[in-house]
PDB file of N, CA and C in Angstrom:
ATOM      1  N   UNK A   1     112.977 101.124 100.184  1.00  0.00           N
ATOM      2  CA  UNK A   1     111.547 101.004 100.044  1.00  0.00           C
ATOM      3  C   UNK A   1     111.140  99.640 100.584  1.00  0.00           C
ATOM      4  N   UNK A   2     109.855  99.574 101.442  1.00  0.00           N
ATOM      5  CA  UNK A   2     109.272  98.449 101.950  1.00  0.00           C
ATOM      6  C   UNK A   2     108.247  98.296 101.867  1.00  0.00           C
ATOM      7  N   UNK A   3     107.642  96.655 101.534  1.00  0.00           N
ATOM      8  CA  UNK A   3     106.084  96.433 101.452  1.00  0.00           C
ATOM      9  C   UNK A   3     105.908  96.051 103.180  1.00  0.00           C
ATOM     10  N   UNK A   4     104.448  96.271 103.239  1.00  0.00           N
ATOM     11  CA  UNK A   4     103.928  95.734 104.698  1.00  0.00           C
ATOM     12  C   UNK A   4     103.687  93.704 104.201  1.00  0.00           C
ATOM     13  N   UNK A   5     104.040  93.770 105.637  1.00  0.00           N
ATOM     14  CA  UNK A   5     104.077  91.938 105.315  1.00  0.00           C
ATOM     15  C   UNK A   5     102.752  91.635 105.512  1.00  0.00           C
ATOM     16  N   UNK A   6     101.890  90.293 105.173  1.00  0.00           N
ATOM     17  CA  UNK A   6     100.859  89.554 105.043  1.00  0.00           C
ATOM     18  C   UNK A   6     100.090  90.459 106.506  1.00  0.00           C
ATOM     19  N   UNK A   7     100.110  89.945 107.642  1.00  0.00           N
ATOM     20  CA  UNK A   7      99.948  90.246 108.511  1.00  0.00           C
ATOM     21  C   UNK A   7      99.307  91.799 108.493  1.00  0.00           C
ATOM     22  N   UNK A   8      98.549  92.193 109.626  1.00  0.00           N
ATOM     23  CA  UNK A   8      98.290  93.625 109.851  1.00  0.00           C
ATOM     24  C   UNK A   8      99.579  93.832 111.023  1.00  0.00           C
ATOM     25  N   UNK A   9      99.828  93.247 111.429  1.00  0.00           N
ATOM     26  CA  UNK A   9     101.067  93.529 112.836  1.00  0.00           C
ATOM     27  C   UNK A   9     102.525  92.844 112.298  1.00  0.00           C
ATOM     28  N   UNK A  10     102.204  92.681 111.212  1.00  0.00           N
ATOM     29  CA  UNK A  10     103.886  92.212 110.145  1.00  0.00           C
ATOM     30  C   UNK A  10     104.498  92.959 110.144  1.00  0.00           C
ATOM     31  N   UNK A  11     105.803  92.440 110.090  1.00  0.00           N
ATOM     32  CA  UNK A  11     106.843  93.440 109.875  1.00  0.00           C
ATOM     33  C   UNK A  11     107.201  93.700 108.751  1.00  0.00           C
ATOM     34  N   UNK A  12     107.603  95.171 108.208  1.00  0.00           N
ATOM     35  CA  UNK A  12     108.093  95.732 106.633  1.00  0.00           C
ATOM     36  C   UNK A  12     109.020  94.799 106.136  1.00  0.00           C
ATOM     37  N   UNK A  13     108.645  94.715 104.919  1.00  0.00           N
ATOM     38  CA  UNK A  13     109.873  93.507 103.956  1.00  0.00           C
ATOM     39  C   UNK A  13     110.190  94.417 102.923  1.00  0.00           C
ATOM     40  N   UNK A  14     111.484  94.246 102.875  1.00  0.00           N
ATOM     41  CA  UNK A  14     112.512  94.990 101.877  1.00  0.00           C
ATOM     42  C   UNK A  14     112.413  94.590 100.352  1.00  0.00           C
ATOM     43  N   UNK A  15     111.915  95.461  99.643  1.00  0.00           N
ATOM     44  CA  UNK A  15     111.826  94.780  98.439  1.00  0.00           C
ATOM     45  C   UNK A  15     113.593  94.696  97.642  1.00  0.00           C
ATOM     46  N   UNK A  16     113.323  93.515  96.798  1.00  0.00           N
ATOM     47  CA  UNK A  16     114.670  93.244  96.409  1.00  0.00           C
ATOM     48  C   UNK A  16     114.735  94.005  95.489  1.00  0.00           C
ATOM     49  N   UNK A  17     116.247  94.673  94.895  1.00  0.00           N
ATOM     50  CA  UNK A  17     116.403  95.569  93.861  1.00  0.00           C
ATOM     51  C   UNK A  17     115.906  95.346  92.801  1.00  0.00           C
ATOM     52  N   UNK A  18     116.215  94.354  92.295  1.00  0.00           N
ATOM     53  CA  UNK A  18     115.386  93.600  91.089  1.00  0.00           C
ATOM     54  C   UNK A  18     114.036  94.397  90.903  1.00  0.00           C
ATOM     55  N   UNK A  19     112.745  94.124  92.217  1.00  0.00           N
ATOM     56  CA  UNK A  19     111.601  94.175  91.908  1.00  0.00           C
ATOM     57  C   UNK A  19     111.703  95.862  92.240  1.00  0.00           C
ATOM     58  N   UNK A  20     112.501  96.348  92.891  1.00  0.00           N
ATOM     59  CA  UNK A  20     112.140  97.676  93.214  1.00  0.00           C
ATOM     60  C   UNK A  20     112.359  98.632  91.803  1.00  0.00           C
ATOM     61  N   UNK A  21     113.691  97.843  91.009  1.00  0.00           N
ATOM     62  CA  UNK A  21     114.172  98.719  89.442  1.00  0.00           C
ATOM     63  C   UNK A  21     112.513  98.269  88.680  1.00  0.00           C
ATOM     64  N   UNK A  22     111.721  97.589  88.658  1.00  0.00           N
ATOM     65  CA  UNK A  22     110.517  96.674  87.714  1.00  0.00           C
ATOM     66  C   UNK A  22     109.837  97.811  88.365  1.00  0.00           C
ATOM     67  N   UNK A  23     109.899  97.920  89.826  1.00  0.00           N
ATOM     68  CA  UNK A  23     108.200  98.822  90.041  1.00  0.00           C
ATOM     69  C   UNK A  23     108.224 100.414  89.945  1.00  0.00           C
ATOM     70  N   UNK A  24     109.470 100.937  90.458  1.00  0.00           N
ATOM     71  CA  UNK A  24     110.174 101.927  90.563  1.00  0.00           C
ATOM     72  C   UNK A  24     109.892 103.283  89.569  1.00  0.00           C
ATOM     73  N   UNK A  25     109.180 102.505  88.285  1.00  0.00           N
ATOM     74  CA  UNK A  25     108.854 103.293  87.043  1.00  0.00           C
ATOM     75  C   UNK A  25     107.380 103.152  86.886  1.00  0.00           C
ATOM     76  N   UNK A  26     106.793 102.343  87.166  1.00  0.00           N
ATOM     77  CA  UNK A  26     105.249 102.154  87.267  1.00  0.00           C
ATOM     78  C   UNK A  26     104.393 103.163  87.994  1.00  0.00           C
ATOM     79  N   UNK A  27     103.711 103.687  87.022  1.00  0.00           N
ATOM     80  CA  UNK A  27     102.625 105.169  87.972  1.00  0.00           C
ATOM     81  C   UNK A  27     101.565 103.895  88.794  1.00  0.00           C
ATOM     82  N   UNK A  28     100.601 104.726  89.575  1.00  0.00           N
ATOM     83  CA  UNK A  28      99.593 103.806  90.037  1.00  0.00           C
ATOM     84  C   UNK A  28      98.316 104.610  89.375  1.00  0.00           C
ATOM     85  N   UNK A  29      97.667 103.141  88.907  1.00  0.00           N
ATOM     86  CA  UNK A  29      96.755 103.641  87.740  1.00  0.00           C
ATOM     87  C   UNK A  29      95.224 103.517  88.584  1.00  0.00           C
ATOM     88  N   UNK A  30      95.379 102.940  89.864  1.00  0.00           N
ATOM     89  CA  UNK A  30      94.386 102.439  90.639  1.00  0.00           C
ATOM     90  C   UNK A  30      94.581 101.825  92.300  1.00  0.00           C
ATOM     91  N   UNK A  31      93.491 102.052  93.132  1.00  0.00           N
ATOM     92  CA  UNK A  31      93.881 100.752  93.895  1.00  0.00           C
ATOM     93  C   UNK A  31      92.570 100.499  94.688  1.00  0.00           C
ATOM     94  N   UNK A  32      92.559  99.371  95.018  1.00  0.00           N
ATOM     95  CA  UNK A  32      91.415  98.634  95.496  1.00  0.00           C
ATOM     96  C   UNK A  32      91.440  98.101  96.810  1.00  0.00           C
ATOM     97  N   UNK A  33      90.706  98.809  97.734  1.00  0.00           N
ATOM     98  CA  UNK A  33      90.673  97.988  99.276  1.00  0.00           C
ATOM     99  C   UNK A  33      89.734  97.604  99.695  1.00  0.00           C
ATOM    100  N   UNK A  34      90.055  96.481 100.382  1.00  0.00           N
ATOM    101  CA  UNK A  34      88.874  95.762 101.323  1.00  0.00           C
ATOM    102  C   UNK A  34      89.178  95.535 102.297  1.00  0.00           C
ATOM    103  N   UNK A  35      88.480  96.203 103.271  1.00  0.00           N
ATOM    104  CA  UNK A  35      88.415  96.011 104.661  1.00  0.00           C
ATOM    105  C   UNK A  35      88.804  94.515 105.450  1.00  0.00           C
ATOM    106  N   UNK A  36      89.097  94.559 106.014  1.00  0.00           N
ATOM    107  CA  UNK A  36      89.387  92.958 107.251  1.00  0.00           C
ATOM    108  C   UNK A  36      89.000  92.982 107.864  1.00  0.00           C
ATOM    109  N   UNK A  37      87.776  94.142 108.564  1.00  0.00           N
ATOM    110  CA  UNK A  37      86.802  94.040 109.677  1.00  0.00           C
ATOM    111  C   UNK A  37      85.669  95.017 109.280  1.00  0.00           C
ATOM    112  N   UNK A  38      84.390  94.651 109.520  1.00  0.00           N
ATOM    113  CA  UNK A  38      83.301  95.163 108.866  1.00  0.00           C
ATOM    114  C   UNK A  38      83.310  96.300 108.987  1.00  0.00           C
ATOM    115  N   UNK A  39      83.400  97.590 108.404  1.00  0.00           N
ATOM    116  CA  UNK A  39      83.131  98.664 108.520  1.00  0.00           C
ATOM    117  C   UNK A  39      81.587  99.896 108.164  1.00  0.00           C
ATOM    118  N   UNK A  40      80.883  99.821 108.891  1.00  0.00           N
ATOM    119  CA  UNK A  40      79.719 100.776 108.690  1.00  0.00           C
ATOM    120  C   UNK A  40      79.675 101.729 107.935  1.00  0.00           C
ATOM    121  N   UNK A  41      78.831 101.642 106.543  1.00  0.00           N
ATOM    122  CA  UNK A  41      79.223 103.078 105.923  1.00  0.00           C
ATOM    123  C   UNK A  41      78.557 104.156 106.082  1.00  0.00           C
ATOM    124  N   UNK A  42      78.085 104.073 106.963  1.00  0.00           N
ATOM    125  CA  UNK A  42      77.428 105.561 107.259  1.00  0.00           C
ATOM    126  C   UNK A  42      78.729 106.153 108.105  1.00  0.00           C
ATOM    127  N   UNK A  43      79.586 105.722 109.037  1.00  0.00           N
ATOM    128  CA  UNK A  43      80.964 106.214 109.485  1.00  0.00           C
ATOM    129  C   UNK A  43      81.582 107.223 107.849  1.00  0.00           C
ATOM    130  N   UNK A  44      81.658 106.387 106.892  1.00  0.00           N
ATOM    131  CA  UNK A  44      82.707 106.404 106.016  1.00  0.00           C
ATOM    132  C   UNK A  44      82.237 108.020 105.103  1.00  0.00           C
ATOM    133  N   UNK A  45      80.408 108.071 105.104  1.00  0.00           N
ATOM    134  CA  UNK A  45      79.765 108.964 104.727  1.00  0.00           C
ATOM    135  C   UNK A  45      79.865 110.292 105.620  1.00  0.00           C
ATOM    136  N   UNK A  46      80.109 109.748 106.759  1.00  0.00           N
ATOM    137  CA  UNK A  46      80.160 111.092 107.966  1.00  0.00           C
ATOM    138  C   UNK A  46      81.304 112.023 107.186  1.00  0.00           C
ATOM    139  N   UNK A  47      81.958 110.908 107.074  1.00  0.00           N
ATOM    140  CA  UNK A  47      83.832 111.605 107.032  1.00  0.00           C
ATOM    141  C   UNK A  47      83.970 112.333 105.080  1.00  0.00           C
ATOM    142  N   UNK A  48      83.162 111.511 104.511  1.00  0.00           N
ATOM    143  CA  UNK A  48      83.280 112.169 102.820  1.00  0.00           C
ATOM    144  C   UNK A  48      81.942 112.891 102.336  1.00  0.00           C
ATOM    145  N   UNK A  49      80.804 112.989 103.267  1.00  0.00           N
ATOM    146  CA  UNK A  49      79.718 113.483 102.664  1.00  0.00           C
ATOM    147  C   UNK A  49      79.146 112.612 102.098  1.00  0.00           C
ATOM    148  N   UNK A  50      78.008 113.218 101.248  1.00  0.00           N
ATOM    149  CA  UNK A  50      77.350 112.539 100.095  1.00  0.00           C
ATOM    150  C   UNK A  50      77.578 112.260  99.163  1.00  0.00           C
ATOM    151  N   UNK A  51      77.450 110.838  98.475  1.00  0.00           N
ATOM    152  CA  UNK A  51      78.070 110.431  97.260  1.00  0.00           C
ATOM    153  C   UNK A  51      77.536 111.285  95.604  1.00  0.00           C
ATOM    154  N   UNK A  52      78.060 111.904  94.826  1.00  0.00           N
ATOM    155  CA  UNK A  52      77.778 112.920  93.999  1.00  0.00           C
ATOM    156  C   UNK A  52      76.210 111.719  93.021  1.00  0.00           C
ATOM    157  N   UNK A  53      76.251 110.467  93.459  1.00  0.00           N
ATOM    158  CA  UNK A  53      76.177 109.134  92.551  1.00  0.00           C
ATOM    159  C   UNK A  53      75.989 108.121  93.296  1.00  0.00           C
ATOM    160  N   UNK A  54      74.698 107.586  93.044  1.00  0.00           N
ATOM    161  CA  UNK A  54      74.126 106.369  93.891  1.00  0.00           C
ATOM    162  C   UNK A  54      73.948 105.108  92.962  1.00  0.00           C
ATOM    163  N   UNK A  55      74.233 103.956  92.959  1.00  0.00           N
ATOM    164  CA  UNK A  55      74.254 102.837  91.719  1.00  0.00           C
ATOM    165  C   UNK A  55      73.599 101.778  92.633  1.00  0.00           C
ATOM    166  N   UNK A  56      72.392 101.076  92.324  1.00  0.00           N
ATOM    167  CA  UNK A  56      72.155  99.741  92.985  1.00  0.00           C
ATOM    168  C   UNK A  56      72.814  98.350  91.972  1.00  0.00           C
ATOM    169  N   UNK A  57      73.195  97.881  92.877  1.00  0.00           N
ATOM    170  CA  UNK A  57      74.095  96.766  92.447  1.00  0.00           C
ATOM    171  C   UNK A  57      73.361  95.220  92.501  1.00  0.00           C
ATOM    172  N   UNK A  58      73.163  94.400  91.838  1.00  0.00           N
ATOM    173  CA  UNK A  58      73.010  93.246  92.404  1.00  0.00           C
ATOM    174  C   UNK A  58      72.916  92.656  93.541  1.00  0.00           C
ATOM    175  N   UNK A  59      74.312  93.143  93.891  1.00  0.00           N
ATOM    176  CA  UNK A  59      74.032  93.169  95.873  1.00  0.00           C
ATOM    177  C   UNK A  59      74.694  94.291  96.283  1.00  0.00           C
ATOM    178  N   UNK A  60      73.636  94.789  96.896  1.00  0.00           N
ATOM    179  CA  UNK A  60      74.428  96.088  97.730  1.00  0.00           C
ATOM    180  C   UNK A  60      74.147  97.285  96.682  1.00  0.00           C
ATOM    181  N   UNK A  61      75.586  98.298  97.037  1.00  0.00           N
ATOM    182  CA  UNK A  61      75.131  99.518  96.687  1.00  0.00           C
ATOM    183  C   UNK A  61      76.405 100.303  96.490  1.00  0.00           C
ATOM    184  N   UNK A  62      76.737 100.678  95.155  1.00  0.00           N
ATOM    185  CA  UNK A  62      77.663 101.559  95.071  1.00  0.00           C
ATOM    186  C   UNK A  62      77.571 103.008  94.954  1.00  0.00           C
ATOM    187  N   UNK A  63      78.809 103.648  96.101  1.00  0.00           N
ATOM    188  CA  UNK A  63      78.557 105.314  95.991  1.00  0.00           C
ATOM    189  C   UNK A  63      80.044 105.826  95.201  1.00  0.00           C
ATOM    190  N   UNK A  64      79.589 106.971  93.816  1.00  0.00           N
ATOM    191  CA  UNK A  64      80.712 107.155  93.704  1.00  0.00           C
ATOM    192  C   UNK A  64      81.033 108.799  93.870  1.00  0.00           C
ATOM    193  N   UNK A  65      82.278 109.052  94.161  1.00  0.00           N
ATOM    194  CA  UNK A  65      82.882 110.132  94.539  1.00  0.00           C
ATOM    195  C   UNK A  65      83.499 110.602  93.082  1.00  0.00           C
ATOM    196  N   UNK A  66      83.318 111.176  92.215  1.00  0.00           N
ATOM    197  CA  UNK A  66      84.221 111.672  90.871  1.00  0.00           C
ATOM    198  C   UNK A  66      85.015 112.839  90.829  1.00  0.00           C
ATOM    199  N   UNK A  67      85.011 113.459  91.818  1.00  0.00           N
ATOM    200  CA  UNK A  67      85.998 114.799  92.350  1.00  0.00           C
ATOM    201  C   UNK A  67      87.031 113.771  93.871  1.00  0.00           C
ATOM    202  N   UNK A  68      86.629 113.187  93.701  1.00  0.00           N
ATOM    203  CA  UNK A  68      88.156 112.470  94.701  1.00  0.00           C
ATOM    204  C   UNK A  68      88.468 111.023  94.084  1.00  0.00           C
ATOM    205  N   UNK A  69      87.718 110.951  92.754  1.00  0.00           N
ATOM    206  CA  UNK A  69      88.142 109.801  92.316  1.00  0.00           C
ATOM    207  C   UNK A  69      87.815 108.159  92.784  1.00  0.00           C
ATOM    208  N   UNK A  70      86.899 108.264  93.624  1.00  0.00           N
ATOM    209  CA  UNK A  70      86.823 106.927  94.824  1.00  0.00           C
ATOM    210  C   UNK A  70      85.431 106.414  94.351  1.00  0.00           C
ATOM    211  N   UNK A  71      84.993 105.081  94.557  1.00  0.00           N
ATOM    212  CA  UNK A  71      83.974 104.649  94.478  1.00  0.00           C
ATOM    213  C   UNK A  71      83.662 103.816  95.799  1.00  0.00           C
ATOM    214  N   UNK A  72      82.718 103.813  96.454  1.00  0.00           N
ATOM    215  CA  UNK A  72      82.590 103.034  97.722  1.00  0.00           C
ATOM    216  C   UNK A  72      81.790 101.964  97.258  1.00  0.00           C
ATOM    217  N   UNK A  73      82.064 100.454  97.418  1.00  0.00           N
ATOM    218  CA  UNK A  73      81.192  99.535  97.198  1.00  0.00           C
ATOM    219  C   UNK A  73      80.483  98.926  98.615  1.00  0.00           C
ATOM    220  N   UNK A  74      79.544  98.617  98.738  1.00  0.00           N
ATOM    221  CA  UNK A  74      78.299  97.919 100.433  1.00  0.00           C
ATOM    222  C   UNK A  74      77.651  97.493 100.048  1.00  0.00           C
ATOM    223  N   UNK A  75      77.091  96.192 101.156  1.00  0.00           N
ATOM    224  CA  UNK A  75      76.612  95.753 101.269  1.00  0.00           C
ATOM    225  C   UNK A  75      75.972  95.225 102.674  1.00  0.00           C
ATOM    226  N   UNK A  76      74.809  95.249 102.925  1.00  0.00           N
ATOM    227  CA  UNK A  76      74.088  95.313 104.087  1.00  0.00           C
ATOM    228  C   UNK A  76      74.452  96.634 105.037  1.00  0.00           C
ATOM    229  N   UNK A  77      74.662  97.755 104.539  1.00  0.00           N
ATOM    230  CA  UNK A  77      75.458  99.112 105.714  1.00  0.00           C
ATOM    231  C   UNK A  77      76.723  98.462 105.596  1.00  0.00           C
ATOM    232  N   UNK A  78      77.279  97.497 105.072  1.00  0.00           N
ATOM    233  CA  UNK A  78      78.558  97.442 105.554  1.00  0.00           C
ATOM    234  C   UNK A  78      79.689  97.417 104.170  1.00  0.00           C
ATOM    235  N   UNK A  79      80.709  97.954 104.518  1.00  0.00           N
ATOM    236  CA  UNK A  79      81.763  98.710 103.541  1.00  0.00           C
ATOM    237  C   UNK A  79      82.721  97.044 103.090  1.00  0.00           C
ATOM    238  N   UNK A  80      82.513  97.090 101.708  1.00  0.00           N
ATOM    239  CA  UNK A  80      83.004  95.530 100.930  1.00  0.00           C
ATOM    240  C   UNK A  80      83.921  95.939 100.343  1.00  0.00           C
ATOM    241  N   UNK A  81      84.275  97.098  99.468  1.00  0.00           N
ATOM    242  CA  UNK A  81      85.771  97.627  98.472  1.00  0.00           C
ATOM    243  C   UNK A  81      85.367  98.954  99.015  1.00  0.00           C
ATOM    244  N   UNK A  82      86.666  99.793  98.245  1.00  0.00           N
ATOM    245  CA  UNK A  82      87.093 100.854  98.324  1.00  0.00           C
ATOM    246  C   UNK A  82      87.712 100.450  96.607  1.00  0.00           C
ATOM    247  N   UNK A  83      86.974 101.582  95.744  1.00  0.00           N
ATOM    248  CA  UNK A  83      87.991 101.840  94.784  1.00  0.00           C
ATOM    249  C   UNK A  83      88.569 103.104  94.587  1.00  0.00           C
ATOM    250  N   UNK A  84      89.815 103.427  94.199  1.00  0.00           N
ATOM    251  CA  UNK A  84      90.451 104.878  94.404  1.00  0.00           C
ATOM    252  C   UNK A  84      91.410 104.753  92.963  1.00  0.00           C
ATOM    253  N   UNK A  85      90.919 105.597  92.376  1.00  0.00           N
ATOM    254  CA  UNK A  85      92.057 105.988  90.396  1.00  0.00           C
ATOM    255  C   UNK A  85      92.161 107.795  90.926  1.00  0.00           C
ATOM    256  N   UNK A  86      93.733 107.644  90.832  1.00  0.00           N
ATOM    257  CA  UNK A  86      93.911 109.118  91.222  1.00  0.00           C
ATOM    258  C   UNK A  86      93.618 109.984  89.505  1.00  0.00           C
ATOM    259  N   UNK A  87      93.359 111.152  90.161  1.00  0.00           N
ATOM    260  CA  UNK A  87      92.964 111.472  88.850  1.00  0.00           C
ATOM    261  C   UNK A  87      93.636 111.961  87.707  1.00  0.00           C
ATOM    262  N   UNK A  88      94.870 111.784  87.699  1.00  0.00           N
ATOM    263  CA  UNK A  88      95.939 111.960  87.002  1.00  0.00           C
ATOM    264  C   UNK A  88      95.497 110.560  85.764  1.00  0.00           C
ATOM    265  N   UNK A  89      95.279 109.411  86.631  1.00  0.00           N
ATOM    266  CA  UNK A  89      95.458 108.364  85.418  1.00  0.00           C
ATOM    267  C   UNK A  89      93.691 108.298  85.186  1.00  0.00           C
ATOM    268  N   UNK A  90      92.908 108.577  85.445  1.00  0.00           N
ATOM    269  CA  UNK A  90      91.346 108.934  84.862  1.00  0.00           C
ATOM    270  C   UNK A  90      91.077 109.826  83.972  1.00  0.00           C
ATOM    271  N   UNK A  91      91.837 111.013  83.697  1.00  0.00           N
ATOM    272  CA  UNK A  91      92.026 112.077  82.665  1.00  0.00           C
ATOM    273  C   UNK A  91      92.254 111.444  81.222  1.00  0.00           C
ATOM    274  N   UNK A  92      91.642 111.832  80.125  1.00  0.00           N
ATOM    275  CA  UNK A  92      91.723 111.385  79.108  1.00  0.00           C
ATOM    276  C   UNK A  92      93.459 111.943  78.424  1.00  0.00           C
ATOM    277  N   UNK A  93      93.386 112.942  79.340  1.00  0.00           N
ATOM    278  CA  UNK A  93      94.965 113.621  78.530  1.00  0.00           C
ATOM    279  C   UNK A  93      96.302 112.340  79.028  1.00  0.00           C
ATOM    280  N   UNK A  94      95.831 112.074  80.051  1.00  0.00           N
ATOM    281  CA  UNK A  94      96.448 111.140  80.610  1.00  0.00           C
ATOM    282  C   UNK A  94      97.000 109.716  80.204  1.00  0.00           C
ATOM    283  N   UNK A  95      95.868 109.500  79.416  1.00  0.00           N
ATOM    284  CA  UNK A  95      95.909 107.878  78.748  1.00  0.00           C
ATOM    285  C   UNK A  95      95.888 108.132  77.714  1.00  0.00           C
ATOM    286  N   UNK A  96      95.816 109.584  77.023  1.00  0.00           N
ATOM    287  CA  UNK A  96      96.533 109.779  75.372  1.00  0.00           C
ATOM    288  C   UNK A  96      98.220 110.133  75.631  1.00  0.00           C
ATOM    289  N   UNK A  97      98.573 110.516  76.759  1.00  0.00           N
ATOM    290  CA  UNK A  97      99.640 110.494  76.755  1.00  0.00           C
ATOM    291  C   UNK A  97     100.512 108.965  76.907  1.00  0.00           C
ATOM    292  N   UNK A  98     100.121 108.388  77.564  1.00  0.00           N
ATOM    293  CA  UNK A  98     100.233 106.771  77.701  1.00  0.00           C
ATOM    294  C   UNK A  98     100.828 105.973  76.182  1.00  0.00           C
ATOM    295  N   UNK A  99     100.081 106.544  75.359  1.00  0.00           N
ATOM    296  CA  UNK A  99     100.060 106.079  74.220  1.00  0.00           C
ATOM    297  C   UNK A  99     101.362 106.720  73.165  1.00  0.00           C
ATOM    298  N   UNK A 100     102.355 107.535  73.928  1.00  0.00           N
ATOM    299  CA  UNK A 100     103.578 108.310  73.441  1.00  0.00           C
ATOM    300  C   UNK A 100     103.449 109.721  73.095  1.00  0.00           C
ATOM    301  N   UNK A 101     101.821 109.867  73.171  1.00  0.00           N
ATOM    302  CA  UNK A 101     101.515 111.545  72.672  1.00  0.00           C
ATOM    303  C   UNK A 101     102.268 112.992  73.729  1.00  0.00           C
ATOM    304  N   UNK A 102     103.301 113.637  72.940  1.00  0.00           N
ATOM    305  CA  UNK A 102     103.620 114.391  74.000  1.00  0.00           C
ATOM    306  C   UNK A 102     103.436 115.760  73.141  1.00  0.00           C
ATOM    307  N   UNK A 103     102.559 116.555  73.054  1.00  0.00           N
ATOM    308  CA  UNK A 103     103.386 117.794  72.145  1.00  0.00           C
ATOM    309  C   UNK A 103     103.565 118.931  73.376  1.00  0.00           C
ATOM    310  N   UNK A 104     103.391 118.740  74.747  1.00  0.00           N
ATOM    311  CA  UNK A 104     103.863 119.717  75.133  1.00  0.00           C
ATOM    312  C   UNK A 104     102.870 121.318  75.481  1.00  0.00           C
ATOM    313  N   UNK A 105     101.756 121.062  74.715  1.00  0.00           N
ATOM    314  CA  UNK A 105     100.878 122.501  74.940  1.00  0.00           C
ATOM    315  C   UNK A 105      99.777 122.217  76.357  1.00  0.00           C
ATOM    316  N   UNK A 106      99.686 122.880  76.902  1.00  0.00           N
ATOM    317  CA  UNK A 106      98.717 122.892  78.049  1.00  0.00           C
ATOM    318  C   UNK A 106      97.939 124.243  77.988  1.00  0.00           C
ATOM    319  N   UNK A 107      96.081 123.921  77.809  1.00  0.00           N
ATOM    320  CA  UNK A 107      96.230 122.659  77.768  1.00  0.00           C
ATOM    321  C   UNK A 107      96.050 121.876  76.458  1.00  0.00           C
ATOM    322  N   UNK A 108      96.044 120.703  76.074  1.00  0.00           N
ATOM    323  CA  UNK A 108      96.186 120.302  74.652  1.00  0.00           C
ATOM    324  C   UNK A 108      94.697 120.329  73.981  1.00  0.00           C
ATOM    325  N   UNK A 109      95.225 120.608  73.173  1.00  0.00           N
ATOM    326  CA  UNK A 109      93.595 120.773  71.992  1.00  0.00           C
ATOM    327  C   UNK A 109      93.876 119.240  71.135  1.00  0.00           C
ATOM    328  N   UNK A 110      94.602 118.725  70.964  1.00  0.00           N
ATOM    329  CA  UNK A 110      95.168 117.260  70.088  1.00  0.00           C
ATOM    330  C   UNK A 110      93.986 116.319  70.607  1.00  0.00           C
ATOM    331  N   UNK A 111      93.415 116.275  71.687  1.00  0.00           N
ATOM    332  CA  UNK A 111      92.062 115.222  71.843  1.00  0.00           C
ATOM    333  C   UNK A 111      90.671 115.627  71.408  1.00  0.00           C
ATOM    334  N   UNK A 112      90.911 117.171  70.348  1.00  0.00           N
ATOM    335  CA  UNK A 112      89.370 117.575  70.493  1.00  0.00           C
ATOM    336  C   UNK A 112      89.266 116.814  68.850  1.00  0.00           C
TER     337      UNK A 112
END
């Protein structure tokens, strides 16, 4: 397994066993991107449609997606984050399971 190095034209770095046994078990509960060159979000809208959810922000403007899990954050037309929670770890069954709850029934009635 390899991370991408600092760089966009870096070369893959080998993670050491150490950190690979530490991460190796870790789900991904989230992840957050930001662009390195301005991106237009009306491009980004072509490609996902309309946001189900429009939020004015202090600055800018957040669109969120809740069937793909994504939130788009902008400012001036132009694309500032990307947030993405797959929806495995957004599910409430999900983060009661987190907590050691397993009984096993699907789907569970234990959160009603």
């Amino acid at each position: 397994m390899t991370a991408a190095g600092l760089a966009a034209d870096g070369a893959a770095q080998p993670l050491a066993d150490s950190l690979l046994a530490q991460l190796g078990r870790q789900a991904v509960v989230g992840l957050s991107l930001v662009p390195r060159q301005g991106l237009d979000v009306a491009r980004l809208a072509a490609s996902l449609g309309q946001p189900r959810l429009r939020l004015q922000l202090e600055a800018g403007e957040a669109w969120i997606y809740p069937r793909l899990g994504l939130s788009v954050h902008s400012e001036d037309e132009q694309l500032r984050l990307l947030q993405v929670v797959p929806r495995r770890a957004a599910s409430p069954l999900s983060r009661y399971s987190q907590r050691g709850h397993h009984c096993g029934r699907v789907p569970c009635n234990c959160l009603r």
